[in-house]
Protein backbone atom coordinates (compact mmCIF):
# COMPACT_ATOMS: atom_id res chain seq x y z
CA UNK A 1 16.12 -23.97 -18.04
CA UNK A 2 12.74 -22.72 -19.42
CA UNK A 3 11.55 -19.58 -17.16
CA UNK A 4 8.09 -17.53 -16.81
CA UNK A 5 7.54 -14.23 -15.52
CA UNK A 6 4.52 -13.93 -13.10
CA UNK A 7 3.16 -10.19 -12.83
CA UNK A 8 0.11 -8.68 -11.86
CA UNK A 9 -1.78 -5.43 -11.08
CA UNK A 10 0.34 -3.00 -13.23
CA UNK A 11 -2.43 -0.40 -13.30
CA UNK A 12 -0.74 1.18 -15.86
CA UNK A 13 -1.30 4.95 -15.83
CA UNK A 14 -3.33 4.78 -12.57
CA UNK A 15 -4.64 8.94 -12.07
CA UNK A 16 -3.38 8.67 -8.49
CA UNK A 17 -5.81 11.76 -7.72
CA UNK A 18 -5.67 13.92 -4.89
CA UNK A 19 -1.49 14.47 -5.21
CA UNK A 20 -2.12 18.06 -5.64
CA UNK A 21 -3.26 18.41 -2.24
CA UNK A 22 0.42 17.25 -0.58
CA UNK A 23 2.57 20.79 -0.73
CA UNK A 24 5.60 19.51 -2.43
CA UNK A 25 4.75 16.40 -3.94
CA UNK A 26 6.40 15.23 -6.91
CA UNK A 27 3.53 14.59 -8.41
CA UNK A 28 5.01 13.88 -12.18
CA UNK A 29 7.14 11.34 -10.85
CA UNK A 30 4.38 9.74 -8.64
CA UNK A 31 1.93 9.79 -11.83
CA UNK A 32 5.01 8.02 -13.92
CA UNK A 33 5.70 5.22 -11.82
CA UNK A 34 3.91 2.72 -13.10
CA UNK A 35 5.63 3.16 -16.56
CA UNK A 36 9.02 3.12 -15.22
CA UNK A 37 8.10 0.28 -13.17
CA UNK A 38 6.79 -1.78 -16.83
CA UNK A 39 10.27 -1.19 -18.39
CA UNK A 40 11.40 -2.72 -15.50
CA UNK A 41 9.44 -5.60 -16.04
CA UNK A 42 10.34 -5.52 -19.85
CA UNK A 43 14.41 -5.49 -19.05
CA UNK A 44 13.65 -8.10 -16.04
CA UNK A 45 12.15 -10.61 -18.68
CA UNK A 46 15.23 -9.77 -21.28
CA UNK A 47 17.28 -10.26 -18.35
CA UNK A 48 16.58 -13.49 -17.77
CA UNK A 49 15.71 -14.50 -21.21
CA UNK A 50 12.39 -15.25 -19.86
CA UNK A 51 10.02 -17.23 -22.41
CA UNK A 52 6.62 -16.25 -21.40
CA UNK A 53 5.32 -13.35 -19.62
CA UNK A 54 1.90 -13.90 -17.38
CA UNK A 55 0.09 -10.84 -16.05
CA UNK A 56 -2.92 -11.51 -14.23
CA UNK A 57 -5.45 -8.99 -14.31
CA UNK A 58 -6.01 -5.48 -13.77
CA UNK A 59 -3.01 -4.48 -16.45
CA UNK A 60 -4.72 -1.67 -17.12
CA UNK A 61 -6.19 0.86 -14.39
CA UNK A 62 -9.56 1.44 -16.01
CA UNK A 63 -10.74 2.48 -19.46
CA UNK A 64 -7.63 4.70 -20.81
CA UNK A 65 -7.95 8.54 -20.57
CA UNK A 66 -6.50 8.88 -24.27
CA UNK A 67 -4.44 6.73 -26.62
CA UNK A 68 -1.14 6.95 -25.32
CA UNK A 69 -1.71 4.53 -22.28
CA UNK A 70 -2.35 1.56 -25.09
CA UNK A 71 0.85 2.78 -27.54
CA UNK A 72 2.90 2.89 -24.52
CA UNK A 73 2.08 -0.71 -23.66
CA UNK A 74 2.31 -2.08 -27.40
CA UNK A 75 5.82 -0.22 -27.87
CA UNK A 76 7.24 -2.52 -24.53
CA UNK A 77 5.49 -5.61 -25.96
CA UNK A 78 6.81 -5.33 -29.44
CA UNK A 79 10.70 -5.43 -27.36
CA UNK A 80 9.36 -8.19 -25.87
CA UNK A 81 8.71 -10.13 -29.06
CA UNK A 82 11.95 -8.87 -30.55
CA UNK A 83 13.77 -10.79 -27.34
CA UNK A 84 11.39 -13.80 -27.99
CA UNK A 85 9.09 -13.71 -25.00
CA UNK A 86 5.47 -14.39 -25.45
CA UNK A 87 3.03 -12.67 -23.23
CA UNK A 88 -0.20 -14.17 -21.61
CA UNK A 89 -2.81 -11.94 -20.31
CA UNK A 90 -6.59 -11.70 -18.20
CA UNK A 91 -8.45 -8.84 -17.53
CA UNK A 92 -9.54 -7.91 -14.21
CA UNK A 93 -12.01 -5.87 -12.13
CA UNK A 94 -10.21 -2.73 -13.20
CA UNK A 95 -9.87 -3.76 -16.77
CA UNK A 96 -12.99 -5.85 -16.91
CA UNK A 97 -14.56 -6.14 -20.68
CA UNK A 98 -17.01 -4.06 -19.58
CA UNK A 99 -14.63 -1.15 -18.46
CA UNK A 100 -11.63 -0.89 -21.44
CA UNK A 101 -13.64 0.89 -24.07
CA UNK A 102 -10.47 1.95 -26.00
CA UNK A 103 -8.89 -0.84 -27.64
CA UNK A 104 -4.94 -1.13 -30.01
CA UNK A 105 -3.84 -4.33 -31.59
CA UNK A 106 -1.30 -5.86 -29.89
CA UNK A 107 1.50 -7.15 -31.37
CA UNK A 108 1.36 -10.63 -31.76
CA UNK A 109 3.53 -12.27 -29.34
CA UNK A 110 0.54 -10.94 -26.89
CA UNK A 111 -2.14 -13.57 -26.19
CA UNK A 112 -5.38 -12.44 -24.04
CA UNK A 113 -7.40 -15.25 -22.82
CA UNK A 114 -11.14 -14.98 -23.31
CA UNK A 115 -13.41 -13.34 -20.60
CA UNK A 116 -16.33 -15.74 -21.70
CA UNK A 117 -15.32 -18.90 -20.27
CA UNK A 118 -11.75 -20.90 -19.73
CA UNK A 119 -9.13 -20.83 -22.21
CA UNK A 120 -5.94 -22.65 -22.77
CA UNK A 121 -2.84 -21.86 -24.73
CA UNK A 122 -0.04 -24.44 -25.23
CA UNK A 123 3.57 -24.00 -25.65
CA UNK A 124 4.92 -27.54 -26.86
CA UNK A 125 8.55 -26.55 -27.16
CA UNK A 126 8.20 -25.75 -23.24
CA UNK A 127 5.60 -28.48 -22.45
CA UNK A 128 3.99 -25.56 -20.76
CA UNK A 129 -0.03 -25.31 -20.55
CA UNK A 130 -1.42 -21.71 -19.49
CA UNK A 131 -5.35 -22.02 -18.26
CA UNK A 132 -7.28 -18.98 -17.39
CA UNK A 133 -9.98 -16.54 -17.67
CA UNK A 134 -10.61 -12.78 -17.57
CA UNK A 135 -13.25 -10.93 -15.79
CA UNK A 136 -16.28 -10.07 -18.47
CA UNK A 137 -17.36 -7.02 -15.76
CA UNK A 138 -15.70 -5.21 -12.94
CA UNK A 139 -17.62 -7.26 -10.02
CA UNK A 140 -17.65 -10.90 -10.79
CA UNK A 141 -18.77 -12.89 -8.00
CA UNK A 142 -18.77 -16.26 -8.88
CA UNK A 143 -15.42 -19.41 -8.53
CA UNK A 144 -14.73 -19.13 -11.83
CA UNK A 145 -12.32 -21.94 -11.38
CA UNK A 146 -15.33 -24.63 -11.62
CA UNK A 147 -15.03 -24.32 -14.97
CA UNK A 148 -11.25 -24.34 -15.48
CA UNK A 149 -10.07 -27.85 -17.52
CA UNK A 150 -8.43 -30.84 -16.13
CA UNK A 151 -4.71 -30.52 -16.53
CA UNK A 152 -2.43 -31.78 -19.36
CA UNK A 153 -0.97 -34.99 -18.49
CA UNK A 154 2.60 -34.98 -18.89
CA UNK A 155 2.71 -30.91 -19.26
CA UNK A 156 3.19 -28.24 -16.58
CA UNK A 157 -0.09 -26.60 -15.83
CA UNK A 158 -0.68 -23.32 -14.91
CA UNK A 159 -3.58 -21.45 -13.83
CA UNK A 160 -3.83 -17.48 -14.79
CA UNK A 161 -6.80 -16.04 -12.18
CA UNK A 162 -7.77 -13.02 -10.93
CA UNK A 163 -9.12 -13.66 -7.20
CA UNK A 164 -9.13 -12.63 -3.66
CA UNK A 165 -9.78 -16.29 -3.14
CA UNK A 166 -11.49 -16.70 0.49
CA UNK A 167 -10.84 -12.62 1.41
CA UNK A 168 -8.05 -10.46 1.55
CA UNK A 169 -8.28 -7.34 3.78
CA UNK A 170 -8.64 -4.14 1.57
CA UNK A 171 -9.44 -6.16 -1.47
CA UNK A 172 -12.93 -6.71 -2.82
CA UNK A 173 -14.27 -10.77 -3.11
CA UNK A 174 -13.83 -10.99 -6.46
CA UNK A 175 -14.39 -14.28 -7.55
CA UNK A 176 -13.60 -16.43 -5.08
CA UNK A 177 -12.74 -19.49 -4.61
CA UNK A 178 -10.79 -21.81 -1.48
CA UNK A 179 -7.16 -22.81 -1.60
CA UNK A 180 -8.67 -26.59 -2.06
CA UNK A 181 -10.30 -25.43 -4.83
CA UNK A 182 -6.90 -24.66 -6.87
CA UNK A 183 -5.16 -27.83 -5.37
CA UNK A 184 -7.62 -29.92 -5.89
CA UNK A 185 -7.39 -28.81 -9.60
CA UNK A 186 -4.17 -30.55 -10.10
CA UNK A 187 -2.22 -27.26 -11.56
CA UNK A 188 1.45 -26.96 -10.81
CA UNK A 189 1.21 -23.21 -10.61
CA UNK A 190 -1.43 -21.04 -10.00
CA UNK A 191 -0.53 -17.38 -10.94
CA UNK A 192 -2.90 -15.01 -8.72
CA UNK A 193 -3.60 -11.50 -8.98
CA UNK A 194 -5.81 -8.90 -7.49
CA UNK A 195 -4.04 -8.73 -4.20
CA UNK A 196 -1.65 -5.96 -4.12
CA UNK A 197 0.98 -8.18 -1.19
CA UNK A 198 3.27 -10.74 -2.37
CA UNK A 199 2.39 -13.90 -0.87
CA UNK A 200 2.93 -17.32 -1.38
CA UNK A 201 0.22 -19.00 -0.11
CA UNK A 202 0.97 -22.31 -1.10
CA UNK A 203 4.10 -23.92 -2.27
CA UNK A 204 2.68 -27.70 -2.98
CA UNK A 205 1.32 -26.77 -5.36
CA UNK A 206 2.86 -23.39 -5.85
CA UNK A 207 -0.56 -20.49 -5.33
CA UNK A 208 1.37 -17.24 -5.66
CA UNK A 209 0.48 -13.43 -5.49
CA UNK A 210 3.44 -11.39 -6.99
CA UNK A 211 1.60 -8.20 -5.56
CA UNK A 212 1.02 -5.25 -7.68
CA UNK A 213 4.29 -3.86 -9.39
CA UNK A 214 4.23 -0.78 -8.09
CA UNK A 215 2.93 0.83 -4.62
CA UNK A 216 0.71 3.72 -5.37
CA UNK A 217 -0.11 4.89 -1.96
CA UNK A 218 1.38 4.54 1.84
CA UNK A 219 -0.81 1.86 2.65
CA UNK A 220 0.87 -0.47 -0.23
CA UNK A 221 4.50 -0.26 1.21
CA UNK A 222 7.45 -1.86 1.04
CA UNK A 223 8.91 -3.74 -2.24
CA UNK A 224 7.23 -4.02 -5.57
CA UNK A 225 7.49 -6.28 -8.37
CA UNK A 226 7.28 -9.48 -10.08
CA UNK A 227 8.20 -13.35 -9.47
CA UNK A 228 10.39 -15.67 -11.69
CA UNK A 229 9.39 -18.74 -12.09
CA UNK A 230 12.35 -21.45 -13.48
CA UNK A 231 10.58 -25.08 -14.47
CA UNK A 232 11.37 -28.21 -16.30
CA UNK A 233 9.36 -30.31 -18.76
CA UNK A 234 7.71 -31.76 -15.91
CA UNK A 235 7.55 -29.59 -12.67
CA UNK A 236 8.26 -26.13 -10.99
CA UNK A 237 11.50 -25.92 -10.15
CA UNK A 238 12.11 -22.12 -7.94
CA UNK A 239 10.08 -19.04 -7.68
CA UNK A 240 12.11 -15.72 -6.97
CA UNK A 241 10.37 -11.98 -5.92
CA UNK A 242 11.68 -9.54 -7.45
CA UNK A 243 11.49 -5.58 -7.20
CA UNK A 244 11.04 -3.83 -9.47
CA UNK A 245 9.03 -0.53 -8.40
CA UNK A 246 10.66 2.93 -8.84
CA UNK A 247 9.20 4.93 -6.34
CA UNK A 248 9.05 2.79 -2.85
CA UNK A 249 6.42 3.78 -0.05
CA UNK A 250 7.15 3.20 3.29
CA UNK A 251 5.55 4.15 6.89
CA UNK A 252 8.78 5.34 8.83
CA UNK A 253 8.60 4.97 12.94
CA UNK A 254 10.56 6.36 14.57
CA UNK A 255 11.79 5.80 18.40
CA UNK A 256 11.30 9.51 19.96
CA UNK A 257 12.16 7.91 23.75
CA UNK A 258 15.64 10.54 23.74
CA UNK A 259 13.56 13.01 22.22
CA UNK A 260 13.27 16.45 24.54
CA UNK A 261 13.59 19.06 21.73
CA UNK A 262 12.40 19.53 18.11
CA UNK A 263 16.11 19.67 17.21
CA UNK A 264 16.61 16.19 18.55
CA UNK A 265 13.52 15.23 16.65
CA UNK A 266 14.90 16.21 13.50
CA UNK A 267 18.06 14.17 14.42
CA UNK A 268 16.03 11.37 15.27
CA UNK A 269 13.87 11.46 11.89
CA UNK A 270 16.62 11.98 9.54
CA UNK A 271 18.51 9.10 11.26
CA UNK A 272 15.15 6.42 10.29
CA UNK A 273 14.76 8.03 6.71
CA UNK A 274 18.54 7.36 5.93
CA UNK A 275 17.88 3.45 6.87
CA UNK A 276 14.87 3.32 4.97
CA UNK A 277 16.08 5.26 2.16
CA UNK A 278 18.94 2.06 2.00
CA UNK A 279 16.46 -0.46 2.20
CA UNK A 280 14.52 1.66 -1.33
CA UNK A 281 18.11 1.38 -2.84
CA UNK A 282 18.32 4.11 -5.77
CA UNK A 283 14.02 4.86 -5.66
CA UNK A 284 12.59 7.75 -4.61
CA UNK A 285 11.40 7.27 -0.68
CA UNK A 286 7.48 8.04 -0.36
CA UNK A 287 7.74 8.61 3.44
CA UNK A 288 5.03 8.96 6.29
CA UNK A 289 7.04 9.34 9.15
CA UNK A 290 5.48 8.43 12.37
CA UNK A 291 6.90 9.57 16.02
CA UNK A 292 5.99 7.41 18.79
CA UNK A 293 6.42 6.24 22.72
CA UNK A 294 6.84 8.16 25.37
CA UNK A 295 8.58 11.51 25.06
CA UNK A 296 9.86 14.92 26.73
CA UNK A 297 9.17 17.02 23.96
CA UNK A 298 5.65 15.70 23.40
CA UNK A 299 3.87 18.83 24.57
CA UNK A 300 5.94 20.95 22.19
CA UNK A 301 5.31 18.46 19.06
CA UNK A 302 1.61 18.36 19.26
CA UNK A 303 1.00 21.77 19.94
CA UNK A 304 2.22 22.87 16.49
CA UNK A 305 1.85 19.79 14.15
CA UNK A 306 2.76 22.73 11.11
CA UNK A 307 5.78 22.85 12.76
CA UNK A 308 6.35 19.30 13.80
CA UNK A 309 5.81 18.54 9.73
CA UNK A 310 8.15 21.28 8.90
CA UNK A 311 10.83 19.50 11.32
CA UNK A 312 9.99 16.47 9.58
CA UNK A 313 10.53 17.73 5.99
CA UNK A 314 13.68 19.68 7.12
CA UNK A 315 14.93 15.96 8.45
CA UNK A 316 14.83 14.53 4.89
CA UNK A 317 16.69 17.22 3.16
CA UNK A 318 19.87 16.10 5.21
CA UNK A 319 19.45 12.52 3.73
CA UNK A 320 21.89 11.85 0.75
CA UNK A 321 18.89 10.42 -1.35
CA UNK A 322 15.49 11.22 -2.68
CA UNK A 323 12.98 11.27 -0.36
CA UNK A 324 9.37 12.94 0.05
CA UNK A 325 7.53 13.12 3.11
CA UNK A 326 3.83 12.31 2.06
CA UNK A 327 2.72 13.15 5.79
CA UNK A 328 4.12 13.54 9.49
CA UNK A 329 2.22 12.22 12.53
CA UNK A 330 3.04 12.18 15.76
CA UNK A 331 1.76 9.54 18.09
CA UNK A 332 4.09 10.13 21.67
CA UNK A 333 2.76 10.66 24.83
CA UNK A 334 4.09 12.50 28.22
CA UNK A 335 6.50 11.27 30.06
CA UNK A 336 5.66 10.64 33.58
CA UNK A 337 7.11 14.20 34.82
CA UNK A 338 5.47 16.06 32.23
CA UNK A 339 2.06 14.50 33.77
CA UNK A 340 2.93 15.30 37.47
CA UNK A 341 4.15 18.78 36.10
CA UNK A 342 0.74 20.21 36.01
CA UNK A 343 0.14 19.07 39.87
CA UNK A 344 3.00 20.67 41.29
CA UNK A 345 3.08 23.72 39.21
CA UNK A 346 1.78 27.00 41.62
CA UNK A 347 -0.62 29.69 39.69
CA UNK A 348 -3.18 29.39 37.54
CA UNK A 349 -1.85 26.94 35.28
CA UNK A 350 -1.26 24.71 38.07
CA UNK A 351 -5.07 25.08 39.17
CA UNK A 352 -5.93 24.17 35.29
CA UNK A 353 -4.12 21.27 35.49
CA UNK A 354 -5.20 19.91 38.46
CA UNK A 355 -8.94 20.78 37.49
CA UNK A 356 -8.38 19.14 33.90
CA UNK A 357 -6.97 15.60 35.96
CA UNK A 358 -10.32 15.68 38.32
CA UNK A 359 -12.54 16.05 35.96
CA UNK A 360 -10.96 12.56 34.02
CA UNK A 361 -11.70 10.74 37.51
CA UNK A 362 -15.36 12.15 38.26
CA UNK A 363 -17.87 11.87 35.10
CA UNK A 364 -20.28 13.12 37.40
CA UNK A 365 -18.58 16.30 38.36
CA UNK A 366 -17.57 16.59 34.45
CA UNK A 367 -21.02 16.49 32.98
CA UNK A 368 -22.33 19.01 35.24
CA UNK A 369 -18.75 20.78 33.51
CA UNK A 370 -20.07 20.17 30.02
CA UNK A 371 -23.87 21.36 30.95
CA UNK A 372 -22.68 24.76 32.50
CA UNK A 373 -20.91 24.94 29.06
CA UNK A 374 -23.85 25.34 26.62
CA UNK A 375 -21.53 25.89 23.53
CA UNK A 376 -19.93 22.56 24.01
CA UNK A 377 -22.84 20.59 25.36
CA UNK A 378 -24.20 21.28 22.14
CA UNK A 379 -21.35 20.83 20.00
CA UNK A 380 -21.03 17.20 22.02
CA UNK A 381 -24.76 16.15 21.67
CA UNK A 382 -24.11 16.56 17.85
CA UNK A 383 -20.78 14.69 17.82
CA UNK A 384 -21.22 11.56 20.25
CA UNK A 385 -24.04 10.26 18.57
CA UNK A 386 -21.55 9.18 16.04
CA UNK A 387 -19.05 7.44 18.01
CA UNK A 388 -22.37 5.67 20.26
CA UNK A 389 -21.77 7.76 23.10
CA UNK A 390 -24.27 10.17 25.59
CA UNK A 391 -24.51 13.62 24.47
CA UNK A 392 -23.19 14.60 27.88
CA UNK A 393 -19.95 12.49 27.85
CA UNK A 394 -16.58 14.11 27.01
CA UNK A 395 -13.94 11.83 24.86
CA UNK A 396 -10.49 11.26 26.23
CA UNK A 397 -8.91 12.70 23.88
CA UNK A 398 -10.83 16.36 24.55
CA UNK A 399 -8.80 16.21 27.75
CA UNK A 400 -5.66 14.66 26.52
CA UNK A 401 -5.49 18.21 24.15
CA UNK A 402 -6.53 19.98 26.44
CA UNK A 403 -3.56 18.75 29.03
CA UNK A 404 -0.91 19.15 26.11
CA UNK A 405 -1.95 22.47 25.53
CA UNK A 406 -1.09 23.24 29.09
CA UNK A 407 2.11 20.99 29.05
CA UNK A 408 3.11 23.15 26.19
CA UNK A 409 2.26 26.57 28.00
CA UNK A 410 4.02 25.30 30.54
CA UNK A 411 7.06 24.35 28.70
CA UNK A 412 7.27 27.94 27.05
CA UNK A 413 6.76 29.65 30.62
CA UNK A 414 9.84 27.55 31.38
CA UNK A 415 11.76 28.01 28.42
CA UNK A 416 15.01 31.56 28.22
């Protein structure tokens, strides 16, 4: 059974800048993903003695920095040829024409399909058509599709485009074009890229985003990889996902309900990070951890986020598998007690509290509070102005610190 390999959005040798800034990051192995996760690719598509590769767009991450980007990819598609799998490539907004200055000569089991109007390469043995068009500059804004032939009678037709089609969130409109667009062109496959999400957004016919093949940053978590795609002379047959990142990114919650000391919350974190670190398998785990819901050591955790992180990162050196923590961030609140603790406390912490809860329930009372306060009147009337609010009004969240400051006093004063 004849098989194609649909991949997009390799951004091969992508800078990934601003690591340095994350104490501990493994930066090297961060900055190499993207070549481990091509040889990937390469062994997936010798794996399943795949006859044509499809990459669709963005292949490269921008114009290279030096040389060695462009070897590294002609060395993987020269193994390719030797296992007898022809490759099929478009450029897109981050490879554009306009943006790869430096250039290598592929081997020559590599076709690129032109960036000045619709191409079409056929593969008779497979009775396989492959239709498509790269971007000729970073922003194109037009359906390029309108110009995209008429299918092959009697072949299976494919269409290679780089689109965000009607708008995906985070993802520029680069050329789009409407899901009745692509139907209505008669294709039996369309191979998407641009979006960095596997999706399958249609299945009759078959309009599929692989997703990028490997996550760069927390907000593109979970698996990574490319989709096989098994046909016969005359239709698709099954399309498979499959992962093939090496270093997985993931946005860790956990539960910190039974949570009343920083102890517990290290039990509590390294308990999520081992599940997650079996769901990445063998990959390094790229980690923001996330505490949430309500919580008797929420006083102590936000009144020394250093030491919350440092709880955090202690957490994931107890798990039995490589993990990072790229950032801690804790989103609990009080329990109920911890709130009433402030109104039944005696002294002047007591008084605080109590002051700190009237002032929520009287805006009146607290903007004659800010304007006896010149230093934070002023600070406020340069502030609010950004969010659309008065000069005079105080944010929420000014009192909620100011309440967990006192919680945590509090919770010292009562602590041996």
């Amino acid at each position: 059974m004849p098989k194609l390999i649909h991949a997009a959005d390799l951004h091969l040798d992508s800078p990934l800048v601003g690591l340095e800034r994350y104490e501990g990051a493994p930066v090297g192995e961060l900055r190499r993903a993207t070549r481990g996760a091509l040889d990937r690719l390469v062994e997936l598509c010798i794996a399943e003695r795949a006859d044509v590769l499809l990459v669709a767009g963005d292949l490269f991450d921008g114009s290279w920095r030096d040389y060695s980007t462009g070897l590294f990819l002609c060395e993987r598609m020269a193994r390719l040829r030797e296992a007898g799998v022809r490759v099929v490539w478009i450029r897109g907004n981050h490879d554009a024409a306009s943006r790869l200055r430096k250039h290598l000569r592929m081997p020559e089991n590599v076709r690129e399909l032109s960036h000045e109007r619709p191409e079409s390469v056929r593969f008779e043995e497979l009775n396989l058509v492959v239709h498509g068009q790269g971007f000729p500059e970073a922003a194109v804004k037009e359906d390029l599709t309108r110009r995209y032939p008429a299918p092959i009678a009697g072949a299976v037709n494919v269409g290679l485009l780089h689109t965000a089609l009607e708008g995906r969130e985070g993802h520029a409109p680069y050329a789009p074009c409407t899901l009745t667009t692509l139907v209505d062109r008669g294709y039996d496959y369309w191979a998407l890229g641009h979006v960095h999400a596997h999706e399958v957004v249609s299945r009759a016919p078959f309009v599929v985003y692989p997703g990028n093949l490997q996550g760069r940053h927390v907000k593109e978590t979970g698996a990574k990889g490319a989709v096989v795609v098994s046909f016969d002379s005359a239709r698709v047959l099954e399309v498979e996902h499959r992962a093939l990142d090496v270093v997985r990114w993931a946005r860790v919650s956990v539960d910190a309900g039974a949570v009343a000391t920083l102890d517990d919350a290290g039990d509590a974190v390294q308990r999520a990070l081992v599940r997650a670190s079996e769901q990445a398998g063998e990959r390094l785990l790229a980690a923001r951890v996330e505490l949430v819901g309500p919580c008797a050591a929420h006083a102590l955790l936000k009144a020394d986020p250093e030491r919350a992180l440092s709880t955090v990162r202690a957490a994931a050196l107890d798990v039995d598998a490589p993990v990072w923590i790229e950032r801690a961030v804790v989103n609990t609140r009080p329990l109920l007690g911890e709130l009433a603790a402030t109104a039944v406390v005696t002294g002047p912490l007591g008084e605080l509290g109590r002051e700190i809860e009237a002032l929520r329930g009287d805006p009146a009372e607290l903007a004659r509070f800010v304007a006896d306060l010149p230093g934070l009147a002023e600070l406020l009337r340069k502030l609010r102005p950004l969010a659309g609010e008065g000069p005079a009004q105080v944010p929420e969240t000014v009192l909620d610190d100011a309440r967990e400051l006192l919680l945590a006093r509090l919770s010292e004063l009562g602590s041996p």
